[in-house]
C-alpha atoms as a PDB file:
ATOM      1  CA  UNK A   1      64.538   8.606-156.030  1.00  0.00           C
ATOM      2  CA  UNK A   2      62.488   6.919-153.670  1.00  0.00           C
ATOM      3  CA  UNK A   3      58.572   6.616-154.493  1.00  0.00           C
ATOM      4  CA  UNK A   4      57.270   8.957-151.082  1.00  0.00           C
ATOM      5  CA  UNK A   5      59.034  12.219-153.130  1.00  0.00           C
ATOM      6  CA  UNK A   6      57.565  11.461-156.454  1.00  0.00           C
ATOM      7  CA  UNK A   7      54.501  13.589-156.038  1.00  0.00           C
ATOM      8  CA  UNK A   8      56.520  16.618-154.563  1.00  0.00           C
ATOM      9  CA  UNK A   9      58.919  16.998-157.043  1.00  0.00           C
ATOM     10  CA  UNK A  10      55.765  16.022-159.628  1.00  0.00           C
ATOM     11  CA  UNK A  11      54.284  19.410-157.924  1.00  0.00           C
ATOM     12  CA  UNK A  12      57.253  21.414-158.178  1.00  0.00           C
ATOM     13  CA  UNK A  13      57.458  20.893-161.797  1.00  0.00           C
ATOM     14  CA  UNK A  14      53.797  21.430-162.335  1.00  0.00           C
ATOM     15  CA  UNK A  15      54.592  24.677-160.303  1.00  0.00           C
ATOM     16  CA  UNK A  16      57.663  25.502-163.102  1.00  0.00           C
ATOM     17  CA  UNK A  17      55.915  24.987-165.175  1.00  0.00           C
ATOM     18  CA  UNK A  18      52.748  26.844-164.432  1.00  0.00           C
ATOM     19  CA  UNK A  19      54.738  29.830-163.110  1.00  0.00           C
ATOM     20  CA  UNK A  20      56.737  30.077-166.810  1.00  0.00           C
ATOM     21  CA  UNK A  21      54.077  30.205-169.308  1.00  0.00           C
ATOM     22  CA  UNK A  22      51.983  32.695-166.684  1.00  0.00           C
ATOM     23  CA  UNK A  23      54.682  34.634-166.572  1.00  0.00           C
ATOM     24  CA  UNK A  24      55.435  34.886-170.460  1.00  0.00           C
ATOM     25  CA  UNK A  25      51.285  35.529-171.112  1.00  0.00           C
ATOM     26  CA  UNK A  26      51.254  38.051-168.063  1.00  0.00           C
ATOM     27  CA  UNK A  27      54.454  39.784-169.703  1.00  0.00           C
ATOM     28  CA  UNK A  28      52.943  40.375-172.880  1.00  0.00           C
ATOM     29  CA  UNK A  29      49.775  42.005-171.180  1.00  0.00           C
ATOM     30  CA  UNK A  30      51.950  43.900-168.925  1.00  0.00           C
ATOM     31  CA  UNK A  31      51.361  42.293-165.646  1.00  0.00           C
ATOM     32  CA  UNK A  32      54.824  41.029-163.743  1.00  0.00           C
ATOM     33  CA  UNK A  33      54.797  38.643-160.571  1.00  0.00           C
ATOM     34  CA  UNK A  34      56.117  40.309-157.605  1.00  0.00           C
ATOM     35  CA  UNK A  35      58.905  37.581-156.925  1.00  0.00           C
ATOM     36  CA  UNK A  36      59.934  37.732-160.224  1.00  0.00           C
ATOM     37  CA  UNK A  37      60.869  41.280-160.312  1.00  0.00           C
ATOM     38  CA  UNK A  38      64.748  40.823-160.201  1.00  0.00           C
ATOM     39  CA  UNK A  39      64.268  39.856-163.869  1.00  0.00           C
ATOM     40  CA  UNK A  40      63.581  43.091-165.171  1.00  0.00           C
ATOM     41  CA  UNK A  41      67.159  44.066-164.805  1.00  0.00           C
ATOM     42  CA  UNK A  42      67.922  41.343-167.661  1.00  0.00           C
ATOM     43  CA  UNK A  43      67.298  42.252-171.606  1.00  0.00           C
ATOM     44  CA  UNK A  44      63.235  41.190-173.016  1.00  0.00           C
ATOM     45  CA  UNK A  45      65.453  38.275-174.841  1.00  0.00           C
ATOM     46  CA  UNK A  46      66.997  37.114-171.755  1.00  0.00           C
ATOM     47  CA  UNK A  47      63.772  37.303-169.722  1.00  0.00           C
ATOM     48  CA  UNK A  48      62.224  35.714-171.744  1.00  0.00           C
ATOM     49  CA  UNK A  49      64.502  32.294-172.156  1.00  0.00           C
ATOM     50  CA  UNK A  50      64.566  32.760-168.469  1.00  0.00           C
ATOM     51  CA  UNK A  51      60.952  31.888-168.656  1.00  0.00           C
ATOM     52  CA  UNK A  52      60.976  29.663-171.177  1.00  0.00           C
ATOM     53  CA  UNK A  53      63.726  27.936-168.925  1.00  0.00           C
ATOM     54  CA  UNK A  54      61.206  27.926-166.571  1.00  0.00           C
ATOM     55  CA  UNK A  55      58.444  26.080-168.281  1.00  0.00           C
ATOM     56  CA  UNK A  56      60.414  23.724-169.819  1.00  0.00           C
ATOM     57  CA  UNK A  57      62.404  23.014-166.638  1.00  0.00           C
ATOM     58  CA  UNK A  58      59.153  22.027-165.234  1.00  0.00           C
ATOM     59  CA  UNK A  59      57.992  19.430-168.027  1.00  0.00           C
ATOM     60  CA  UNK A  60      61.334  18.049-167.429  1.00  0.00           C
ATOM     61  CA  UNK A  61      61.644  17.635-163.812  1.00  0.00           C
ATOM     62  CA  UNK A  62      57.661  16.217-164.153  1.00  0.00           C
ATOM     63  CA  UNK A  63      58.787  13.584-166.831  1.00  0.00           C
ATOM     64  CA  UNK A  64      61.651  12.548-164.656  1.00  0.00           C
ATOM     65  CA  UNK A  65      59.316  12.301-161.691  1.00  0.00           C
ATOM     66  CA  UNK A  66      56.516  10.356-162.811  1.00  0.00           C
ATOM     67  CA  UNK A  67      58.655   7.744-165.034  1.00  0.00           C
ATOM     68  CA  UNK A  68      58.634   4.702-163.888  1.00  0.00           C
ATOM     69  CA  UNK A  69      62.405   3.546-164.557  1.00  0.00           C
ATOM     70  CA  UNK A  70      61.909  -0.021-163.240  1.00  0.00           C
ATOM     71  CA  UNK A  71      59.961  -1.240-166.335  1.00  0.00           C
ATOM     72  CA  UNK A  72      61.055   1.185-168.747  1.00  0.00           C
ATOM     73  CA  UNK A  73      64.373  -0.999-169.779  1.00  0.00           C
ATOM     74  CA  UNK A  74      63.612  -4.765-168.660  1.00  0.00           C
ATOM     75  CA  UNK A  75      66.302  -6.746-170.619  1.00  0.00           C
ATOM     76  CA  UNK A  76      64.025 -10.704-171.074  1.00  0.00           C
ATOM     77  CA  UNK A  77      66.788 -13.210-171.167  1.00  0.00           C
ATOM     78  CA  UNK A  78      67.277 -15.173-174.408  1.00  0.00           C
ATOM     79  CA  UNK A  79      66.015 -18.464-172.550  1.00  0.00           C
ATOM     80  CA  UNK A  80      62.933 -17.242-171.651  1.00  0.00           C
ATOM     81  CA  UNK A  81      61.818 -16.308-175.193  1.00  0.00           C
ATOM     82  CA  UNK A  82      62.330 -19.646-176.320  1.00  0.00           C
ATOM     83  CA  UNK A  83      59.673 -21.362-173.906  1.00  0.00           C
END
């Protein structure tokens, strides 16, 4: 992933992630987001790993974002240890 579409796909998984635990705490006092209507046709168990999905969808795809790969697994040569 190149480094100019870090901070958008950061956003869209603070987004996820925002938009999954609203929607469980709204749920349980009874509010519903409009766009999220078609998930009233699923089963209260289903909706709700669909919103759990959600959430943790969005800590994923923000961990994957903002990791910086590059230095994470930097193998030092033996030679260089020795010096």
């Amino acid at each position: 992933m190149s480094t100019n579409k870090k901070p958008y796909f950061a956003l869209l998984g603070f987004l996820l992630l925002a938009m999954g635990f609203l929607s469980i705490v709204f749920e349980l006092m009874g509010i519903r987001f409009v766009f999220l209507r078609f998930l009233e046709n699923l089963t209260p168990l289903l909706r709700l790993l669909a919103h759990l999905g959600m959430a943790f969808g969005g800590i994923l795809i923000m961990y994957l974002s903002l990791t910086d790969w590059k230095d994470e697994y930097v193998i030092d040569s033996p030679d260089e240890e020795e010096a």
